[in-house]
Protein backbone atom coordinates (compact mmCIF):
# COMPACT_ATOMS: atom_id res chain seq x y z
CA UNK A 1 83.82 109.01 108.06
CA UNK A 2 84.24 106.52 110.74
CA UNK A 3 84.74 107.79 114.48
CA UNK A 4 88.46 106.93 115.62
CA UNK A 5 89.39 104.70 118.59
CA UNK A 6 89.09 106.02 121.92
CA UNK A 7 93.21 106.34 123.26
CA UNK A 8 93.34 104.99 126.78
CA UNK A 9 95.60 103.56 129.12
CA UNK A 10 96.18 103.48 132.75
CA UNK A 11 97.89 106.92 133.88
CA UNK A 12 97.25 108.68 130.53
CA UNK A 13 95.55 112.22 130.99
CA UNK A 14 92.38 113.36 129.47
CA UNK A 15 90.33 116.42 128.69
CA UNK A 16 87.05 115.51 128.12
CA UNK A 17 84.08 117.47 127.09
CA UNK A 18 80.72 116.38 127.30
CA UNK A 19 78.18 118.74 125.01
CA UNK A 20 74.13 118.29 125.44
CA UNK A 21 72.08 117.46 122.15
CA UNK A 22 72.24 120.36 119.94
CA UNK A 23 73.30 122.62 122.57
CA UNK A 24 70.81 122.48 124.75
CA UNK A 25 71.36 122.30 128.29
CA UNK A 26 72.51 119.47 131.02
CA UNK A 27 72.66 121.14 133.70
CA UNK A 28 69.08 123.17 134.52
CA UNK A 29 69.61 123.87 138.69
CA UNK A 30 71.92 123.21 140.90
CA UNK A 31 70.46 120.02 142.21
CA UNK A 32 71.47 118.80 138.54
CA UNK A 33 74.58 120.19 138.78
CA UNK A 34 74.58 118.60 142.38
CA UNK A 35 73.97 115.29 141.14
CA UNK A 36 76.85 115.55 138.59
CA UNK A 37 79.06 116.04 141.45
CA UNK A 38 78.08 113.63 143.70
CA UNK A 39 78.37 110.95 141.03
CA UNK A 40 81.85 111.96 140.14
CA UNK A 41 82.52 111.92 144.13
CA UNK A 42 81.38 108.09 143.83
CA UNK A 43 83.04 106.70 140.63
CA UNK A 44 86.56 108.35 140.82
CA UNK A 45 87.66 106.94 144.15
CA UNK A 46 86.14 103.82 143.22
CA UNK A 47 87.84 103.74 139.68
CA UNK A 48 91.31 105.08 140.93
CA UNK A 49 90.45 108.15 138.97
CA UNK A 50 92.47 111.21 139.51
CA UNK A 51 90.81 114.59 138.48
CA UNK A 52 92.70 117.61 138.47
CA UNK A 53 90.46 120.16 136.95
CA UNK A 54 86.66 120.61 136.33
CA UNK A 55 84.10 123.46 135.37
CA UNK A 56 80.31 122.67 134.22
CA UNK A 57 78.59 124.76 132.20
CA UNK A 58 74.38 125.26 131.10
CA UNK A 59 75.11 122.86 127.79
CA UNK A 60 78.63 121.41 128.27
CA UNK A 61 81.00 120.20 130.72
CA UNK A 62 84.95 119.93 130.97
CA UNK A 63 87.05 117.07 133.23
CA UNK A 64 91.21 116.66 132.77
CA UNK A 65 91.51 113.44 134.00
CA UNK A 66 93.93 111.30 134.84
CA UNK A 67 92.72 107.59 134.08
CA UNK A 68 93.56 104.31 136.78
CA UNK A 69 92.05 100.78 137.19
CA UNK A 70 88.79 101.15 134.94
CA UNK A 71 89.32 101.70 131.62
CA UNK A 72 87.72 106.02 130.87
CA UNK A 73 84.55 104.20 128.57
CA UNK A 74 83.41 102.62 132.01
CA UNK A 75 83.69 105.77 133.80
CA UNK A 76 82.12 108.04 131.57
CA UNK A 77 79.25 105.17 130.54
CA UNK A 78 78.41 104.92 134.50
CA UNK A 79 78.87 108.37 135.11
CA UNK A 80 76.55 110.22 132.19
CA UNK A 81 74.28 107.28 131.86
CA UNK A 82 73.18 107.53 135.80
CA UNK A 83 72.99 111.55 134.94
CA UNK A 84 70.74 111.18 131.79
CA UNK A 85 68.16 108.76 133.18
CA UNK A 86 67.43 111.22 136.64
CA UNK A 87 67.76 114.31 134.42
CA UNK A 88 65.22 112.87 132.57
CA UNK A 89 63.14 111.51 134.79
CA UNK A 90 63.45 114.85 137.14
CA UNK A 91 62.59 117.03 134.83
CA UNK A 92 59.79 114.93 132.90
CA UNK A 93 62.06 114.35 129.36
CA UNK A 94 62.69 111.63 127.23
CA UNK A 95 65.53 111.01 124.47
CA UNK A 96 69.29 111.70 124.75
CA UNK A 97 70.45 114.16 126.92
CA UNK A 98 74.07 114.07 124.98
CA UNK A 99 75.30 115.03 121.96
CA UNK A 100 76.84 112.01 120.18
CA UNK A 101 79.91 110.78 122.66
CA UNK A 102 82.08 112.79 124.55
CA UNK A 103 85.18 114.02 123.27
CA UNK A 104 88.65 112.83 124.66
CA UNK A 105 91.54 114.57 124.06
CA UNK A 106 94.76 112.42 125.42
CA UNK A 107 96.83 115.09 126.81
CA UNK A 108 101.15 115.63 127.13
CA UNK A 109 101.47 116.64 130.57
CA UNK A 110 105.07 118.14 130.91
CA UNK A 111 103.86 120.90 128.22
CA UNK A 112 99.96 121.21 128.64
CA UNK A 113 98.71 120.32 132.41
CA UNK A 114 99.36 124.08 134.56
CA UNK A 115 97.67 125.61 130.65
CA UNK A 116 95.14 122.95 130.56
CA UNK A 117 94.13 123.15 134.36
CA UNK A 118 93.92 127.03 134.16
CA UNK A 119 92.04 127.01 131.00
CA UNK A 120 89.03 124.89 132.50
CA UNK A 121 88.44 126.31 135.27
CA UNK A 122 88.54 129.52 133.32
CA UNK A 123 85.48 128.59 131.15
CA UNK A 124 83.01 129.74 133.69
CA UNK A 125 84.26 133.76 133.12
CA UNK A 126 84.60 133.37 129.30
CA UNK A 127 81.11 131.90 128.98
CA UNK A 128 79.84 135.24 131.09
CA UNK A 129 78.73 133.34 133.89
CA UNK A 130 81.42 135.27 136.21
CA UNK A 131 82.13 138.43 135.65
CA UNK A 132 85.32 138.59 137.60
CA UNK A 133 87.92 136.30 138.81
CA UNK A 134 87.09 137.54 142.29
CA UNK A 135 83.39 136.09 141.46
CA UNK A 136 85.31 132.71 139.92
CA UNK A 137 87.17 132.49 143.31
CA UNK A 138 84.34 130.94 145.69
CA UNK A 139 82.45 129.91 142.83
CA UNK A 140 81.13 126.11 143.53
CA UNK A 141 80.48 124.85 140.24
CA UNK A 142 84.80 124.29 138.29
CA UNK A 143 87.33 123.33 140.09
CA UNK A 144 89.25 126.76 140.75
CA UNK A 145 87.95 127.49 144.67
CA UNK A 146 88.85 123.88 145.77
CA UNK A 147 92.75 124.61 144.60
CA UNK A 148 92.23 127.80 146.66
CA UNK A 149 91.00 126.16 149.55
CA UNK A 150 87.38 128.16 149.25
CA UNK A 151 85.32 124.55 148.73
CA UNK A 152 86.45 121.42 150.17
CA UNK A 153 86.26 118.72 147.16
CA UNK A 154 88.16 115.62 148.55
CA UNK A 155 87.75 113.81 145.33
CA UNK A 156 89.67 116.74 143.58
CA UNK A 157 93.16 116.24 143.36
CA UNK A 158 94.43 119.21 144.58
CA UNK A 159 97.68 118.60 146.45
CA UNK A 160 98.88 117.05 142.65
CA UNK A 161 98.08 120.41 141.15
CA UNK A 162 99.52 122.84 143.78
CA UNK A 163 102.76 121.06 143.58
CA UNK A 164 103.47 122.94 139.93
CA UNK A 165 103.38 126.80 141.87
CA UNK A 166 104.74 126.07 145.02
CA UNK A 167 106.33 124.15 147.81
CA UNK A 168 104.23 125.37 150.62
CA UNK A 169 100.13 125.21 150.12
CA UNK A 170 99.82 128.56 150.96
CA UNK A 171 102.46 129.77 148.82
CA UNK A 172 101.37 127.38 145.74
CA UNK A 173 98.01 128.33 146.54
CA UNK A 174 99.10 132.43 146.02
CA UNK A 175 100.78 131.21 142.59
CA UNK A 176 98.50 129.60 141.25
CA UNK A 177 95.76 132.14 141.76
CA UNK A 178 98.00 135.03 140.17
CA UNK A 179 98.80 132.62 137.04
CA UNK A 180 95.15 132.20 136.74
CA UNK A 181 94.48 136.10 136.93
CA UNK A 182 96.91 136.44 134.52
CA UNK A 183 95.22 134.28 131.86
CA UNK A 184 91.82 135.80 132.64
CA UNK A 185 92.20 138.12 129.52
CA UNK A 186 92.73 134.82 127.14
CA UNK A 187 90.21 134.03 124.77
CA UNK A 188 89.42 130.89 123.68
CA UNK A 189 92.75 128.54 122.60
CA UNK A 190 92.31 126.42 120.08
CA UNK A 191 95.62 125.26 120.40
CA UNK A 192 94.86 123.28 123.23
CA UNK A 193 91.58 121.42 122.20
CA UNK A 194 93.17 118.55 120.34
CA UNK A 195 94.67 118.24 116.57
CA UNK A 196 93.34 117.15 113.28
CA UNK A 197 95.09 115.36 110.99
CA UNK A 198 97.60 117.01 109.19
CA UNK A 199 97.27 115.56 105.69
CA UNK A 200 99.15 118.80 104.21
CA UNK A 201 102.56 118.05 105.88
CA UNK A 202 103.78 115.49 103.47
CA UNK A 203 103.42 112.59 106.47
CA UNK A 204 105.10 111.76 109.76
CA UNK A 205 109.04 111.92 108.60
CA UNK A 206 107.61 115.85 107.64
CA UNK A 207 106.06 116.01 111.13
CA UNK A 208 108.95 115.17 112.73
CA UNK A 209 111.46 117.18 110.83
CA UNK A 210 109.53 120.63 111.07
CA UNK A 211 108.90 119.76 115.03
CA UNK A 212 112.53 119.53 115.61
CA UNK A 213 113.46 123.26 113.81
CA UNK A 214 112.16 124.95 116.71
CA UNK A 215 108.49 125.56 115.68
CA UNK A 216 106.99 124.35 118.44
CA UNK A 217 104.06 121.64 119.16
CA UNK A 218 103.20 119.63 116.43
CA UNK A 219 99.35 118.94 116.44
CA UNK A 220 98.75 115.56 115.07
CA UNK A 221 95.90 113.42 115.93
CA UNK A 222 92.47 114.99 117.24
CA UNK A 223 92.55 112.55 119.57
CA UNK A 224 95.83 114.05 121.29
CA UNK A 225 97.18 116.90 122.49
CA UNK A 226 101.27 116.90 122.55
CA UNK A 227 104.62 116.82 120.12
CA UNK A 228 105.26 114.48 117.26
CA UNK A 229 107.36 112.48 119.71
CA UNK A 230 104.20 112.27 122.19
CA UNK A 231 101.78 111.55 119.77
CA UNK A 232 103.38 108.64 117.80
CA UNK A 233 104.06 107.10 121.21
CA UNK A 234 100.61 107.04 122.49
CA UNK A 235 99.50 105.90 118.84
CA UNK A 236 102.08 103.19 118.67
CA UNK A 237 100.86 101.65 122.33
CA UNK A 238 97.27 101.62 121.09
CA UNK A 239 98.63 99.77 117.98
CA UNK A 240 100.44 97.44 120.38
CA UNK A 241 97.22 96.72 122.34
CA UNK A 242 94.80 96.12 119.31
CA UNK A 243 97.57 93.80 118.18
CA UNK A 244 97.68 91.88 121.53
CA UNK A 245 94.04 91.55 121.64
CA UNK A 246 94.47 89.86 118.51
CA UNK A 247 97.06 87.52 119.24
CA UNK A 248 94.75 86.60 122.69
CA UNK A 249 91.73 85.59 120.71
CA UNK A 250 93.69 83.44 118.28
CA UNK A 251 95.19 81.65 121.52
CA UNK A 252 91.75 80.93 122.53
CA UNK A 253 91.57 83.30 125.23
CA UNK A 254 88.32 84.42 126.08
CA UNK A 255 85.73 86.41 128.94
CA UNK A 256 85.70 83.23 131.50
CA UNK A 257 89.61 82.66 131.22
CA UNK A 258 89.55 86.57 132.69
CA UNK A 259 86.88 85.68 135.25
CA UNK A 260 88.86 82.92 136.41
CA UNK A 261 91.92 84.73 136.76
CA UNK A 262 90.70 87.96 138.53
CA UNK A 263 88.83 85.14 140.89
CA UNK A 264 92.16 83.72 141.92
CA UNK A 265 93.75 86.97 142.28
CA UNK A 266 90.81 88.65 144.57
CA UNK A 267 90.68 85.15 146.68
CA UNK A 268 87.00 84.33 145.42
CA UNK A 269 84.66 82.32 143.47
CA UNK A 270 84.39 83.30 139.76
CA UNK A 271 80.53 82.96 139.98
CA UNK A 272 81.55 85.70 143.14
CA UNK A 273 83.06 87.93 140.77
CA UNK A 274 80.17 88.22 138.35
CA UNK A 275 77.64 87.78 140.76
CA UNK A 276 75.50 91.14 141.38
CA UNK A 277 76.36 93.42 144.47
CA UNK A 278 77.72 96.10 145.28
CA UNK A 279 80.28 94.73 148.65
CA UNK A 280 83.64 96.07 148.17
CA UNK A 281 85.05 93.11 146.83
CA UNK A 282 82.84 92.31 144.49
CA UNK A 283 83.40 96.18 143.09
CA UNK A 284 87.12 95.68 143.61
CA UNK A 285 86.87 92.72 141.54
CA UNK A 286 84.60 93.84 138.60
CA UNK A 287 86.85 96.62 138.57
CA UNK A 288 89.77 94.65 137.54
CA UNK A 289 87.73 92.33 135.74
CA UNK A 290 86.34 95.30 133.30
CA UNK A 291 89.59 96.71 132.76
CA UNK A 292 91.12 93.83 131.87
CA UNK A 293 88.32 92.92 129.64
CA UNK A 294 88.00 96.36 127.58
CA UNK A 295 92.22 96.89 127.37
CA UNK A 296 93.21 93.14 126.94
CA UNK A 297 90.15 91.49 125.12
CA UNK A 298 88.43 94.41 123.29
CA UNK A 299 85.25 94.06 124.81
CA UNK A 300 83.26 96.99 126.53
CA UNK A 301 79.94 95.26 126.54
CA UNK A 302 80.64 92.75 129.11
CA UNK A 303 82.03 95.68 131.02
CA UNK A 304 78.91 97.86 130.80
CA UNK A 305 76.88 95.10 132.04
CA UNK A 306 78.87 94.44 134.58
CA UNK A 307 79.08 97.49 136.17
CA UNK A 308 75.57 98.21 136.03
CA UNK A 309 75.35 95.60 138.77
């Protein structure tokens, strides 16, 4: 079967998972883990990234993120690509340090973010790292101490996520901690890891009728996690974008029309903007020039090389 589309646009939210190749682990020490950090530190300011919640694991890692100027492939290409290649070279390897891509689960926020955000940072204590949320409270390694003011993590978005428990920091800061307590006891919850399809339903008028008779969220897509309503929103704007990057091509639009465009915007040559460096400007302008070339034109490659300058 063919892998589906990735679903991305500016200010959708993510979960994303990243597993190592049959199961084996990413993260050996904590200079690895470390290095994992200090990469996401780097990239998410720089892509207008917002990430709310975090935990890594031996063999897998979890990020909810919230996506801004660069398009989520860019990210996550810049982000585990960097990883692999001092992984490998650090601890004398060779091959993929990833199991197939990572997963992307596009995420309603008004129903899923306070589950999602405890459920992450929860992972630590189901996998039996932790024994105890008292352990999980000042551990360094998932986002849970930086919402509790235990590790400092300015490229957390904390102040976002407090504002769900409280109006205060210290009182938020008290709610959130007893709601994660309280779901300390949960196991696993499939329920919010993303749909498959749901063939069995009869189709989408079925979908929608049984989601408005009170039975809750309808799973729909594996690729999202949210309500009939939600999900045939997010799939109808990725529609609308494949559709537009059609209707660009046939007008003749191509890579150097974008180049020249971001160049007037940003005040600078177009050789400027795909000339190597790494000044702010020139990252400012790649930025925009990568996003607009993945979301408007349908075409990541010139992105990945350009941000590998």
């Amino acid at each position: 079967m063919p892998r589906l589309a990735r679903l991305d646009a500016p200010g959708v939210l993510h979960h994303i998972m990243i597993r190592g190749i049959e199961r084996r682990n990413i993260f050996k020490d904590d200079t690895d883990r470390e290095d994992f950090l200090a990469r996401l530190a780097r990239l998410l300011p720089e892509t207008q990234t917002a990430c709310y919640a975090w935990a890594l694991l031996p063999n897998h890692a979890h990020l909810l993120l919230r996506t801004g100027a660069a398009p989520l492939p860019s990210l996550m290409r810049r982000l585990l690509t960097g990883y692999a290649v001092r992984f490998n070279r650090r601890h004398k390897r060779h091959g993929l340090l990833f199991q197939n891509r990572y997963k992307s689960v596009v995420c309603q926020e008004d129903l899923y973010f306070t589950e999602l955000v405890r459920y992450l940072h929860l992972n630590p204590l189901r996998a039996g790292i932790l024994a105890s949320v008292t352990e999980l409270n000042r551990y360094p390694y998932c986002g849970h101490s930086a919402l509790l003011g235990k590790t400092k993590r300015p490229w957390q978005a904390t102040e976002y996520v407090l504002t769900y428990f409280g109006q205060t920091v210290a009182r938020a800061r008290e709610a959130y901690g007893a709601y994660v307590e309280a779901g300390s006891r949960q196991g696993r919850r499939g329920d919010l890891m993303g749909g498959g399809l749901i063939r069995s339903l009869g189709g989408w008028a079925e979908v929608r009728d049984r989601g408005g008779k009170g039975q809750g969220p309808i799973k729909s897509d594996e690729r999202i996690l949210g309500e009939s309503d939600f999900v045939e929103a997010i799939l109808a704007q990725a529609n609308e974008r494949y559709t537009r990057q059609y209707a660009l091509k046939r007008q003749g639009i191509g890579f150097e029309h974008l180049v020249e465009r971001v160049a007037e915007i940003c005040h600078m040559d177009p050789r400027e903007v795909v000339a190597e460096g790494r000044q702010r400007r020139k990252v400012t302008a790649r930025s925009l020039l990568c996003f607009w070339a993945v979301r408007e034109l349908g075409l990541p490659q010139y992105a990945r090389k350009l941000m590998s300058r």
